[in-house]
PDB file of N, CA and C in Angstrom:
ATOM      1  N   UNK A   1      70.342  -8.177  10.285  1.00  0.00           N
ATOM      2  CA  UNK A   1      70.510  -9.239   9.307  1.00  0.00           C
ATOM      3  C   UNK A   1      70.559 -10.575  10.048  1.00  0.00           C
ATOM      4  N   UNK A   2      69.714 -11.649   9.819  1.00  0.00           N
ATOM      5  CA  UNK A   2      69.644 -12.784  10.246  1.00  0.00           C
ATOM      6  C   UNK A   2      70.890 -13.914   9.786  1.00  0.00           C
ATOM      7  N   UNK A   3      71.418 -14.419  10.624  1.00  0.00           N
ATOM      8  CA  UNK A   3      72.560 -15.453  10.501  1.00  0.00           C
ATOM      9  C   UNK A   3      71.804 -16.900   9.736  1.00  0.00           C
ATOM     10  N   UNK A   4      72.711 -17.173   8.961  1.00  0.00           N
ATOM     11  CA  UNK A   4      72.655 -18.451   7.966  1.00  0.00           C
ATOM     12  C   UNK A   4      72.948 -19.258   8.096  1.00  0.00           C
ATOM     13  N   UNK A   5      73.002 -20.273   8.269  1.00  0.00           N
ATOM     14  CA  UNK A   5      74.280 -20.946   8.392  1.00  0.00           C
ATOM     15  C   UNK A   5      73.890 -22.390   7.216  1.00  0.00           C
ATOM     16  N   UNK A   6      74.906 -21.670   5.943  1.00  0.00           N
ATOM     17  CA  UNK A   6      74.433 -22.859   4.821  1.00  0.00           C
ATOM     18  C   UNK A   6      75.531 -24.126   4.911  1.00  0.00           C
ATOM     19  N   UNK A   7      76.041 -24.409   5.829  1.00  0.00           N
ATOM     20  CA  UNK A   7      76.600 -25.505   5.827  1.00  0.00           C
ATOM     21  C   UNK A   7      76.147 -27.100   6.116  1.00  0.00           C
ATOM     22  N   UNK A   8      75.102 -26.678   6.792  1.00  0.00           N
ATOM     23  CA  UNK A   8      74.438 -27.810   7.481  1.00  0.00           C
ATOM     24  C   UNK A   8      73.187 -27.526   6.394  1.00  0.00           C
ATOM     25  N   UNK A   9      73.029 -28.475   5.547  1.00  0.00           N
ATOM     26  CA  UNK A   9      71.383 -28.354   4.737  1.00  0.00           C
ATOM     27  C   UNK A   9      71.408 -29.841   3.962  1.00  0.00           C
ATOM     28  N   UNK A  10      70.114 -29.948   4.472  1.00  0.00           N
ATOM     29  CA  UNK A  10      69.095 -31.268   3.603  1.00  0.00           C
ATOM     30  C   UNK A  10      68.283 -30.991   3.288  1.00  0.00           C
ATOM     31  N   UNK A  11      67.488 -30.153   1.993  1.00  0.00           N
ATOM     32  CA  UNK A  11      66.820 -29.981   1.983  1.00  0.00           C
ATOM     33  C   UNK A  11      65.804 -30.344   0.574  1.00  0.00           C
ATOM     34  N   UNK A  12      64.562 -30.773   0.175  1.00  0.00           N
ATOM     35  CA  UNK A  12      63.761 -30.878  -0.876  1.00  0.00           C
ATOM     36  C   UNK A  12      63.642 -29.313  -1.653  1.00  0.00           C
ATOM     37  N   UNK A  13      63.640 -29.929  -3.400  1.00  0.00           N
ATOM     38  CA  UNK A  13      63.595 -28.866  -3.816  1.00  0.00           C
ATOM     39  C   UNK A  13      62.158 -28.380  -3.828  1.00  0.00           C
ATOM     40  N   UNK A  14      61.607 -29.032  -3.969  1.00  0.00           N
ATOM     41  CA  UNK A  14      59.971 -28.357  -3.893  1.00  0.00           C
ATOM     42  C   UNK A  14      59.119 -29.668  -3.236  1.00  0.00           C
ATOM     43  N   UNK A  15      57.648 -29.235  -3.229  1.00  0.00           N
ATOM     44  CA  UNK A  15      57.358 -30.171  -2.487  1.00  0.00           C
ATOM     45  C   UNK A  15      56.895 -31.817  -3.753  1.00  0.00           C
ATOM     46  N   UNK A  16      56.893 -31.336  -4.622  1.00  0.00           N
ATOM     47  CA  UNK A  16      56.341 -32.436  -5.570  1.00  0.00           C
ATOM     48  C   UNK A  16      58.077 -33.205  -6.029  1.00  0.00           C
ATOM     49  N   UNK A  17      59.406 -33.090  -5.311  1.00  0.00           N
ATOM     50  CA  UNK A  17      60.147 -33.509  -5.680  1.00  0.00           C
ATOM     51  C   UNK A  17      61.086 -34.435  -4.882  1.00  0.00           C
ATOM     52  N   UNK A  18      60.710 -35.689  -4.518  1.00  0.00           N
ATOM     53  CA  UNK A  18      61.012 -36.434  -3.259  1.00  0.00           C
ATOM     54  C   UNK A  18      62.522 -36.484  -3.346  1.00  0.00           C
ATOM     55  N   UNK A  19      63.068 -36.021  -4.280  1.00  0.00           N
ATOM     56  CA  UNK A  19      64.942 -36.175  -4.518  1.00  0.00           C
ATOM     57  C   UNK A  19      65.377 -35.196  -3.197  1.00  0.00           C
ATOM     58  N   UNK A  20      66.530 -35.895  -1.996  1.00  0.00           N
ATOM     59  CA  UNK A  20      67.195 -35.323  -1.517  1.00  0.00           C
ATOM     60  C   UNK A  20      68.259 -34.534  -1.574  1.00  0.00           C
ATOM     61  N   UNK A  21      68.459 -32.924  -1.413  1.00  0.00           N
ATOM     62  CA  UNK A  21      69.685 -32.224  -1.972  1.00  0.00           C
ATOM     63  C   UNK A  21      70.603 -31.987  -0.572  1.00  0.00           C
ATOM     64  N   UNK A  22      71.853 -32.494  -1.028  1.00  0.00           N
ATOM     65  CA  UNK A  22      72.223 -32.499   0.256  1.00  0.00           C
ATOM     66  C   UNK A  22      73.715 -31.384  -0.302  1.00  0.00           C
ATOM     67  N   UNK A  23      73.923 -30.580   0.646  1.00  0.00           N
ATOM     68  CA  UNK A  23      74.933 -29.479   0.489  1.00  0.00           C
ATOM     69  C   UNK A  23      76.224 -29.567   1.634  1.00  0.00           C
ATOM     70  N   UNK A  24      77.117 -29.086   1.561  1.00  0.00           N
ATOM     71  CA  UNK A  24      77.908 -28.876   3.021  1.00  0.00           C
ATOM     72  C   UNK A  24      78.228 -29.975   3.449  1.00  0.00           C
ATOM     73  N   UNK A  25      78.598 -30.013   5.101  1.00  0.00           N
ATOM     74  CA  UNK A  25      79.093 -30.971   5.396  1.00  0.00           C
ATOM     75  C   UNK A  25      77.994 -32.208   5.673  1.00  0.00           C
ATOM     76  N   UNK A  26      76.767 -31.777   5.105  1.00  0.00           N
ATOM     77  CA  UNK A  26      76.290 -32.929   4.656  1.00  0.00           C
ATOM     78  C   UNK A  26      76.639 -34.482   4.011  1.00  0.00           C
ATOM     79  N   UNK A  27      77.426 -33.844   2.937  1.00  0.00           N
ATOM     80  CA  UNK A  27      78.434 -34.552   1.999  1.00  0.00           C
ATOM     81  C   UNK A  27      79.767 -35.413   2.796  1.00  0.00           C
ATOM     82  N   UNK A  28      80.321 -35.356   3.955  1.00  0.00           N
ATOM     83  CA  UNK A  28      81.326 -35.979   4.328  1.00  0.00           C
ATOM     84  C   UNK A  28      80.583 -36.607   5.432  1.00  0.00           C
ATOM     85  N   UNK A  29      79.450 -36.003   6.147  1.00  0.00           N
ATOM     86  CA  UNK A  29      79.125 -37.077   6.949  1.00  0.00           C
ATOM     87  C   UNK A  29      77.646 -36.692   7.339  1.00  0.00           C
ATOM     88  N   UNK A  30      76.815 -37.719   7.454  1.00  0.00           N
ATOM     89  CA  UNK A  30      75.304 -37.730   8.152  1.00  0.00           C
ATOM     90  C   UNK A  30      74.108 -37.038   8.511  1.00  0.00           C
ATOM     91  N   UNK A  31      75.013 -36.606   9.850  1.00  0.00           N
ATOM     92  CA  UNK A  31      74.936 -36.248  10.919  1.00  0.00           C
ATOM     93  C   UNK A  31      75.786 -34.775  11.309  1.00  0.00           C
ATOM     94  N   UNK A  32      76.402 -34.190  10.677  1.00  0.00           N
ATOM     95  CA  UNK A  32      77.190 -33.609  11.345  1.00  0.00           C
ATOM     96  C   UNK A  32      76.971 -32.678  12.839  1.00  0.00           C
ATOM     97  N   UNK A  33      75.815 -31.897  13.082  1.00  0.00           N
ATOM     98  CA  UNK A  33      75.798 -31.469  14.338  1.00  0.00           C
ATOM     99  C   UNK A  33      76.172 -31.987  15.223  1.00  0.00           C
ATOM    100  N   UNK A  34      75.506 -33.660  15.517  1.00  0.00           N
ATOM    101  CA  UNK A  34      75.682 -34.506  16.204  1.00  0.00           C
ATOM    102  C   UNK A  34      76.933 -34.693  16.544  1.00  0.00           C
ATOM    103  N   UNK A  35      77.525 -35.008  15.491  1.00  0.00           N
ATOM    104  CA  UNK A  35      79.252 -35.226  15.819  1.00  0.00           C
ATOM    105  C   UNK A  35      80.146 -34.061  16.322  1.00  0.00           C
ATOM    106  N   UNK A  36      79.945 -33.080  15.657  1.00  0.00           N
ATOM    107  CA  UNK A  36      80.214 -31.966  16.630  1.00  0.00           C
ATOM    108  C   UNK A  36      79.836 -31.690  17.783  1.00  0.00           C
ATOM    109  N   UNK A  37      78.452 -31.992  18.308  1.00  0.00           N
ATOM    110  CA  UNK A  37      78.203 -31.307  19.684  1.00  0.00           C
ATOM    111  C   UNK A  37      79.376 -32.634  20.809  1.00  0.00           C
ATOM    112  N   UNK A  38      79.074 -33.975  20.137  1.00  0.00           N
ATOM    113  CA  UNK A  38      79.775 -35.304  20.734  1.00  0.00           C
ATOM    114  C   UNK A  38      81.342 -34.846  20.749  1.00  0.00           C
ATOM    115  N   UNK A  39      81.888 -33.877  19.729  1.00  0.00           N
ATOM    116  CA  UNK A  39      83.220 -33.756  19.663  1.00  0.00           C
ATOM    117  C   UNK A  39      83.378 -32.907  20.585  1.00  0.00           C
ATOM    118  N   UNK A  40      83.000 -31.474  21.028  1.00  0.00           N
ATOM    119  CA  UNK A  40      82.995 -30.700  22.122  1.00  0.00           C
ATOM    120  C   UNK A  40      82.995 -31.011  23.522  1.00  0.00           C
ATOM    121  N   UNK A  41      82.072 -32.676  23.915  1.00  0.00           N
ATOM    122  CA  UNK A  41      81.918 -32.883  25.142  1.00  0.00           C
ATOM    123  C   UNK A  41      83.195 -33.770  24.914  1.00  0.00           C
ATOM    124  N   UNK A  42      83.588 -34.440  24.210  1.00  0.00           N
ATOM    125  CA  UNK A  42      85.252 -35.178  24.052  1.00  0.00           C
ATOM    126  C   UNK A  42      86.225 -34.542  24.217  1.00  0.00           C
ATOM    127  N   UNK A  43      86.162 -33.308  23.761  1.00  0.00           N
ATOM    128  CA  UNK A  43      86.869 -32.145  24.708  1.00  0.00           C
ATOM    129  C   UNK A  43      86.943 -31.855  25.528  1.00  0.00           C
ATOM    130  N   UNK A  44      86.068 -31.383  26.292  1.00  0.00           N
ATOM    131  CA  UNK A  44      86.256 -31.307  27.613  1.00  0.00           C
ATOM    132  C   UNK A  44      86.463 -32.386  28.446  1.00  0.00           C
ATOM    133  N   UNK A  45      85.784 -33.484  27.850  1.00  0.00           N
ATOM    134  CA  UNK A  45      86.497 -34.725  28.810  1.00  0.00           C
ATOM    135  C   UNK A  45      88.103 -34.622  29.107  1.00  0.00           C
ATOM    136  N   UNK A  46      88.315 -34.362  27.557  1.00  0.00           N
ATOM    137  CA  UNK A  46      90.180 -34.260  27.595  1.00  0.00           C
ATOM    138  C   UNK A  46      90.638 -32.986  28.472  1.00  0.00           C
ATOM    139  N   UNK A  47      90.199 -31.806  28.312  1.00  0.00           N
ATOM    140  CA  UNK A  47      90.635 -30.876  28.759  1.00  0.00           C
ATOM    141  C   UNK A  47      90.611 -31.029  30.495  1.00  0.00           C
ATOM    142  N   UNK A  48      89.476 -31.295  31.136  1.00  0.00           N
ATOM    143  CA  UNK A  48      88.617 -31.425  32.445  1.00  0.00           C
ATOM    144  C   UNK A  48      88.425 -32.970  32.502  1.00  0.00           C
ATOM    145  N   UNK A  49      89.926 -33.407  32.893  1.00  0.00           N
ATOM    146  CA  UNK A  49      89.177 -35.132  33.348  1.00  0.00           C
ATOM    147  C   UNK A  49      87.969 -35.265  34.316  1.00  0.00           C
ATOM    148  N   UNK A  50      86.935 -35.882  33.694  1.00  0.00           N
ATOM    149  CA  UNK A  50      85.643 -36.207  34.739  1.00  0.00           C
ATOM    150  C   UNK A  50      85.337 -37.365  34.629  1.00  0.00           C
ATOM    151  N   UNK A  51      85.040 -37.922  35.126  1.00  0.00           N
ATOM    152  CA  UNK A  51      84.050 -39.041  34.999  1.00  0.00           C
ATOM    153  C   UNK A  51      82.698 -38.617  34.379  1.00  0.00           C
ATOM    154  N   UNK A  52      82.267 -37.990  35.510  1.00  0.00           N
ATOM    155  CA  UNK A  52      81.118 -37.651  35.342  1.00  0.00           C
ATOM    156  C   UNK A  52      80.411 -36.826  33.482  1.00  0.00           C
ATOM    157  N   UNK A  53      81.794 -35.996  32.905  1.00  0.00           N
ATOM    158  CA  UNK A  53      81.889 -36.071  31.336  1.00  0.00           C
ATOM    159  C   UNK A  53      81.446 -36.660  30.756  1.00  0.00           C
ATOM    160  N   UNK A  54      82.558 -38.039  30.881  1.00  0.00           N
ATOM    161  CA  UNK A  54      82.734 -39.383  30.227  1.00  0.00           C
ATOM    162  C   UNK A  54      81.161 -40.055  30.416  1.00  0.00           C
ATOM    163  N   UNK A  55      80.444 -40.091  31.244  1.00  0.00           N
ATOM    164  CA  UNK A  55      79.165 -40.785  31.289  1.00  0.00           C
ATOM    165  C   UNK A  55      78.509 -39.555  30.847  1.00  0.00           C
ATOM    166  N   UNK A  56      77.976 -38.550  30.620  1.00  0.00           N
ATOM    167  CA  UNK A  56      77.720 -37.546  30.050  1.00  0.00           C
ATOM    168  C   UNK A  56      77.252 -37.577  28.275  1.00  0.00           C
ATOM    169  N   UNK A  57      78.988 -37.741  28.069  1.00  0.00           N
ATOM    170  CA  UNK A  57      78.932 -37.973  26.389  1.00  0.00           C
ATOM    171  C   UNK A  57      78.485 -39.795  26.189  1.00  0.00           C
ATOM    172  N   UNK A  58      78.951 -40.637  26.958  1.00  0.00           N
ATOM    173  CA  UNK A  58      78.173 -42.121  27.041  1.00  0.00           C
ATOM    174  C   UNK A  58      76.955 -41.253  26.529  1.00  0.00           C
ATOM    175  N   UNK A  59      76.260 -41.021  27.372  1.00  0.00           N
ATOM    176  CA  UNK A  59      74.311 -41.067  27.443  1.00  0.00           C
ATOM    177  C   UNK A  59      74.209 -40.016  26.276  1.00  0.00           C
ATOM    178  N   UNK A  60      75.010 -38.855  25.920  1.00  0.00           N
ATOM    179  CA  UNK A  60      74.627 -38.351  24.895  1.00  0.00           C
ATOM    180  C   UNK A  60      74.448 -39.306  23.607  1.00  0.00           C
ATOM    181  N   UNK A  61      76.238 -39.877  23.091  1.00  0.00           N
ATOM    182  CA  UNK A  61      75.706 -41.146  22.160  1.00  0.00           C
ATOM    183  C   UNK A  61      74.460 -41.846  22.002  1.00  0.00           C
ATOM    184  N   UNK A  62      74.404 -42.497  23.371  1.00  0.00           N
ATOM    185  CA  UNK A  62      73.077 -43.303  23.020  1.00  0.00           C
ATOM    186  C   UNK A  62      71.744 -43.270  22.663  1.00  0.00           C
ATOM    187  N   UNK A  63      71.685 -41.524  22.992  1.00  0.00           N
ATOM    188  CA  UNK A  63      70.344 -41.309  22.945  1.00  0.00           C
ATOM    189  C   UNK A  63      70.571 -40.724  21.552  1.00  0.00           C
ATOM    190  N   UNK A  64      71.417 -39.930  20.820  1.00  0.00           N
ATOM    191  CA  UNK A  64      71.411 -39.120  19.513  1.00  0.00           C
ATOM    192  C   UNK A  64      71.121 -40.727  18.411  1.00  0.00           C
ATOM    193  N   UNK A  65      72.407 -41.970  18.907  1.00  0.00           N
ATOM    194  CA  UNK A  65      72.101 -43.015  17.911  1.00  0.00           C
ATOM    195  C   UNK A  65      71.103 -43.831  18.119  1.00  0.00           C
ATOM    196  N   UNK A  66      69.779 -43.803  19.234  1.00  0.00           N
ATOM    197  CA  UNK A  66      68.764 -43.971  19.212  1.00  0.00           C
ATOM    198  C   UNK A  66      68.038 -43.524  18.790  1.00  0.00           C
ATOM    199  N   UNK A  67      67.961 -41.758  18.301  1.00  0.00           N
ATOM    200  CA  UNK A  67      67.068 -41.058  18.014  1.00  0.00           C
ATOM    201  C   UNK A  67      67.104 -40.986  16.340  1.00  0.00           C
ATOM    202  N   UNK A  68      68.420 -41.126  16.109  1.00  0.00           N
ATOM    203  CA  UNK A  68      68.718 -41.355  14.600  1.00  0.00           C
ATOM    204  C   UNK A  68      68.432 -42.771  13.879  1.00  0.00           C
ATOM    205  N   UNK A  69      68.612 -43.501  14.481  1.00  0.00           N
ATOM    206  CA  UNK A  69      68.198 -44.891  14.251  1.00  0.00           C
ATOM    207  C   UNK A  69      66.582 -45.347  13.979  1.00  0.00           C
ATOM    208  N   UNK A  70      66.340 -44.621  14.965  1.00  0.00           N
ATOM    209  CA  UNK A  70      64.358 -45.177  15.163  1.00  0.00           C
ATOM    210  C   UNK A  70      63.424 -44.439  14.604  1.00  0.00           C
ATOM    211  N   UNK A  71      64.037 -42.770  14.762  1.00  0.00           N
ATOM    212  CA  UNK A  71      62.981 -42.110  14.204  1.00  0.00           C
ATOM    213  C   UNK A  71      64.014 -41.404  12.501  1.00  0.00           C
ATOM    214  N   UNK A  72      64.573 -40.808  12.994  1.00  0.00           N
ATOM    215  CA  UNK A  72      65.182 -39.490  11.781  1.00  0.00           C
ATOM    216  C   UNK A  72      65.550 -40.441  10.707  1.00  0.00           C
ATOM    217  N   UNK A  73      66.286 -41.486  10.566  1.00  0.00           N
ATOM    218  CA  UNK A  73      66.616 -42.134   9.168  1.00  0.00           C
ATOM    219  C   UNK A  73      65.051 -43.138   8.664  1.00  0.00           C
ATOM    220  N   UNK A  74      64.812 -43.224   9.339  1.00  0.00           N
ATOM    221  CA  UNK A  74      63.817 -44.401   8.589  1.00  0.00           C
ATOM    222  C   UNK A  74      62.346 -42.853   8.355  1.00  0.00           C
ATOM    223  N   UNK A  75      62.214 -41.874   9.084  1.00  0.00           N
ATOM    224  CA  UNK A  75      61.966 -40.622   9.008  1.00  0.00           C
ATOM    225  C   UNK A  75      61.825 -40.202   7.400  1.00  0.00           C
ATOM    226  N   UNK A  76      63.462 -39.664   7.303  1.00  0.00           N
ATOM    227  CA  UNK A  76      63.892 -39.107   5.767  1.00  0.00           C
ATOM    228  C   UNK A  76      64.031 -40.624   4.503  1.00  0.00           C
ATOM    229  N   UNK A  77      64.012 -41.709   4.880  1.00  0.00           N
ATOM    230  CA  UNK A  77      63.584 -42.825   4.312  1.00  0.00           C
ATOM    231  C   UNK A  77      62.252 -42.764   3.221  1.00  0.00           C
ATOM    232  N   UNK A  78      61.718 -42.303   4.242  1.00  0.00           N
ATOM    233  CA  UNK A  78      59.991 -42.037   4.060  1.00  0.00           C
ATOM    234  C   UNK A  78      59.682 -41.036   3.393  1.00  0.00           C
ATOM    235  N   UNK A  79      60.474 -40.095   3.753  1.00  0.00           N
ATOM    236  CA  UNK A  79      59.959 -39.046   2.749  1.00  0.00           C
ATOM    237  C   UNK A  79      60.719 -38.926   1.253  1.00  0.00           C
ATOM    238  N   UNK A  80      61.915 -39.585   1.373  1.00  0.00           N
ATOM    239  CA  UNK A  80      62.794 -38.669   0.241  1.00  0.00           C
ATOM    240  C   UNK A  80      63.632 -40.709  -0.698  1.00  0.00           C
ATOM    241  N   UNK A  81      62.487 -41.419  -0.288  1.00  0.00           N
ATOM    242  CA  UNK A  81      62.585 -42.909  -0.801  1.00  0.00           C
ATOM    243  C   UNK A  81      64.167 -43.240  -1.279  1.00  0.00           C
ATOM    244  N   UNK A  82      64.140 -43.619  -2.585  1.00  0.00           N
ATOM    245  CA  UNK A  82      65.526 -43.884  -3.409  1.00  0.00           C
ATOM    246  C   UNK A  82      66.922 -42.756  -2.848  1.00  0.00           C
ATOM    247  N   UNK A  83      66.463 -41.783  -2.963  1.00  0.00           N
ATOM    248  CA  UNK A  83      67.500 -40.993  -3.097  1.00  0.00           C
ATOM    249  C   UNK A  83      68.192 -40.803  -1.445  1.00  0.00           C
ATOM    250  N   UNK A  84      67.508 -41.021  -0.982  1.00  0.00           N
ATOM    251  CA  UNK A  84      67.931 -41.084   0.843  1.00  0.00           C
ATOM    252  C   UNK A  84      68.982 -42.464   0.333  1.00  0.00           C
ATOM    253  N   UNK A  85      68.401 -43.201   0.640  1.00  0.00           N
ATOM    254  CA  UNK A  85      68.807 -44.717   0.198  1.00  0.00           C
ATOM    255  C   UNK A  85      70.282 -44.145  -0.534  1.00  0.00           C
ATOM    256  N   UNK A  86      70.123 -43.928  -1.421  1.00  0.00           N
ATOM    257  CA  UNK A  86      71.934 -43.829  -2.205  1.00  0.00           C
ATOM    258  C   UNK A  86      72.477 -43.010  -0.993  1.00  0.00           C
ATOM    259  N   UNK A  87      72.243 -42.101  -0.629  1.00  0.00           N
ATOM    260  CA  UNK A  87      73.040 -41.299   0.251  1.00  0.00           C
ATOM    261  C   UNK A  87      73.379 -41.861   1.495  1.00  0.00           C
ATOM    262  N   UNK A  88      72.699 -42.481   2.107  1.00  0.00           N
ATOM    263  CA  UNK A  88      72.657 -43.448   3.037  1.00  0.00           C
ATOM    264  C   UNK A  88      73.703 -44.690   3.151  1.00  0.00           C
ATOM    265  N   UNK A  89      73.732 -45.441   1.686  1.00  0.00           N
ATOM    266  CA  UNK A  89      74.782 -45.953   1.639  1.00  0.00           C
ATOM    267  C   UNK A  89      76.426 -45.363   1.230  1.00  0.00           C
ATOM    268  N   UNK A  90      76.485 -43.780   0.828  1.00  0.00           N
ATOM    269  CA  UNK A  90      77.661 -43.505   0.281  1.00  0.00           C
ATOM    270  C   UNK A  90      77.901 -42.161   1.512  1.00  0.00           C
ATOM    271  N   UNK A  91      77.428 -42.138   2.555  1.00  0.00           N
ATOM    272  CA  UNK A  91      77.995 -40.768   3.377  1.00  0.00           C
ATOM    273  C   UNK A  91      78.070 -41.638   4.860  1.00  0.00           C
ATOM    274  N   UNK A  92      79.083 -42.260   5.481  1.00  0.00           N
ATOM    275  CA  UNK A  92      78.500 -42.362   6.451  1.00  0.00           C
ATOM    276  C   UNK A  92      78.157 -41.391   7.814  1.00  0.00           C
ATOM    277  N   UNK A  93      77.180 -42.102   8.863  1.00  0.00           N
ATOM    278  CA  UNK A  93      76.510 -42.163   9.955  1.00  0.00           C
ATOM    279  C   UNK A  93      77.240 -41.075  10.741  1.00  0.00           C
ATOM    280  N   UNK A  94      78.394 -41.518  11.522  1.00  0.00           N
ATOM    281  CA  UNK A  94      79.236 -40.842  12.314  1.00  0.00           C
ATOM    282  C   UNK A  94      80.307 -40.284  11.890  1.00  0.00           C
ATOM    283  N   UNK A  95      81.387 -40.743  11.168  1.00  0.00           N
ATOM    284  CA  UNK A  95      82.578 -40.863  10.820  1.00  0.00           C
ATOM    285  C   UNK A  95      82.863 -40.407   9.193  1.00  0.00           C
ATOM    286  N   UNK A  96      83.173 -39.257   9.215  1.00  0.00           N
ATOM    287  CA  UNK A  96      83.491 -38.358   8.211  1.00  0.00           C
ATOM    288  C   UNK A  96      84.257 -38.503   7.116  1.00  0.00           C
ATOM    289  N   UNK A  97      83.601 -38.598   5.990  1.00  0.00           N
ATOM    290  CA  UNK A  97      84.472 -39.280   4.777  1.00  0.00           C
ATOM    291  C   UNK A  97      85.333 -38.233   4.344  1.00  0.00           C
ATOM    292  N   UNK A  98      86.544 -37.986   3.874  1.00  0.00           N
ATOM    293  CA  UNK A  98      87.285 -37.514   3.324  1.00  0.00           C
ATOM    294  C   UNK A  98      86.820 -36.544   2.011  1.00  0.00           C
ATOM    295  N   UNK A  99      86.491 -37.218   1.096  1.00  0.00           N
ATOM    296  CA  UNK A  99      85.993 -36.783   0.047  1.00  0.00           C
ATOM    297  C   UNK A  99      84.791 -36.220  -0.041  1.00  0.00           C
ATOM    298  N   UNK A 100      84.261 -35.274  -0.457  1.00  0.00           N
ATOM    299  CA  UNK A 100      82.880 -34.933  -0.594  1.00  0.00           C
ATOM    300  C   UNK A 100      81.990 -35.698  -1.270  1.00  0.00           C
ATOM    301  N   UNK A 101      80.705 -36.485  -1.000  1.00  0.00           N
ATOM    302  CA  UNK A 101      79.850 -36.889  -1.708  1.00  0.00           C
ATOM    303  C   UNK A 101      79.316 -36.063  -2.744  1.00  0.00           C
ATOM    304  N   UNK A 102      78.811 -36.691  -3.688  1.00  0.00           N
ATOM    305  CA  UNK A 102      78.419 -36.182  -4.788  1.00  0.00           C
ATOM    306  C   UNK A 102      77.432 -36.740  -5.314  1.00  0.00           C
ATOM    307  N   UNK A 103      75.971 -35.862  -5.491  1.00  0.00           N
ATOM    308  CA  UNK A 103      74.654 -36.258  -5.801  1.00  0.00           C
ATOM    309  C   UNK A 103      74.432 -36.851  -7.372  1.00  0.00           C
ATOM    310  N   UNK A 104      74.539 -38.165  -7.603  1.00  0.00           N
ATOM    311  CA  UNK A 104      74.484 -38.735  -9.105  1.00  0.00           C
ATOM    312  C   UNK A 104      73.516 -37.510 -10.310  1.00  0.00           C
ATOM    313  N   UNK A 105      74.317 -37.664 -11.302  1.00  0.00           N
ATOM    314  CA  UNK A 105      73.425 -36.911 -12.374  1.00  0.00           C
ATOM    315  C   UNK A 105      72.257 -37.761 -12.479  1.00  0.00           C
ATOM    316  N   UNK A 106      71.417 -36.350 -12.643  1.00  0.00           N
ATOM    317  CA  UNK A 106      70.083 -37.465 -13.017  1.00  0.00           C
ATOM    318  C   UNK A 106      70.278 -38.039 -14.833  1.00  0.00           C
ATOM    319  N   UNK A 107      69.643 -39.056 -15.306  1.00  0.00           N
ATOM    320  CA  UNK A 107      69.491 -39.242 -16.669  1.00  0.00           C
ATOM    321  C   UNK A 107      69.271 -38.218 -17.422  1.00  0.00           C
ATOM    322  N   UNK A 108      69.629 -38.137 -18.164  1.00  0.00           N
ATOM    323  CA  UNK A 108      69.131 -37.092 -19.377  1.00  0.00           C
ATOM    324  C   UNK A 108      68.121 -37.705 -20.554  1.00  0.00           C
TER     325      UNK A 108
END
């Protein structure tokens, strides 16, 4: 049996439907892998004082909020227009909102 893992999902419902569905910890923040893999090497910084860590997770940051910045948001921008856009402004980037986001009803 193949492992799932439905926590992490962005995904379109079909292809003729540019609306973004976002599930999991999608909803409290962004990015989440990202912040997790960044939270693990913050760990061990703490656990294993290094320097060498500490510049480690430096260069990790810069390159994940370079890579998110230039390509992946302006990326899902492109594909998934308006509805990226609302989500974009109500989930943030790094830093994990409390509350779960919640995808507006569509009109009826």
């Amino acid at each position: 049996m193949a492992f799932r893992c439905r926590w992490s999902r962005y995904t379109v419902a079909d292809g003729a439907d540019r609306t973004a569905h976002v599930s999991g910890a999608y909803r409290h923040v962004r990015n989440p892998m990202y912040v997790a893999v960044a939270s693990v090497i913050g760990g061990q910084a703490l656990l294993c004082p290094s320097v060498g860590i500490l510049l480690y997770l430096l260069l990790f940051a810069v390159a994940v909020t370079a890579f998110v910045r230039l390509y992946e948001e302006p990326t899902l921008q492109a594909a998934h227009g308006e509805s990226y856009q609302r989500y974009q402004q109500a989930v943030p980037r790094w830093v994990p909102r409390l509350r779960p986001w919640r995808e507006p009803s569509a009109p009826s």
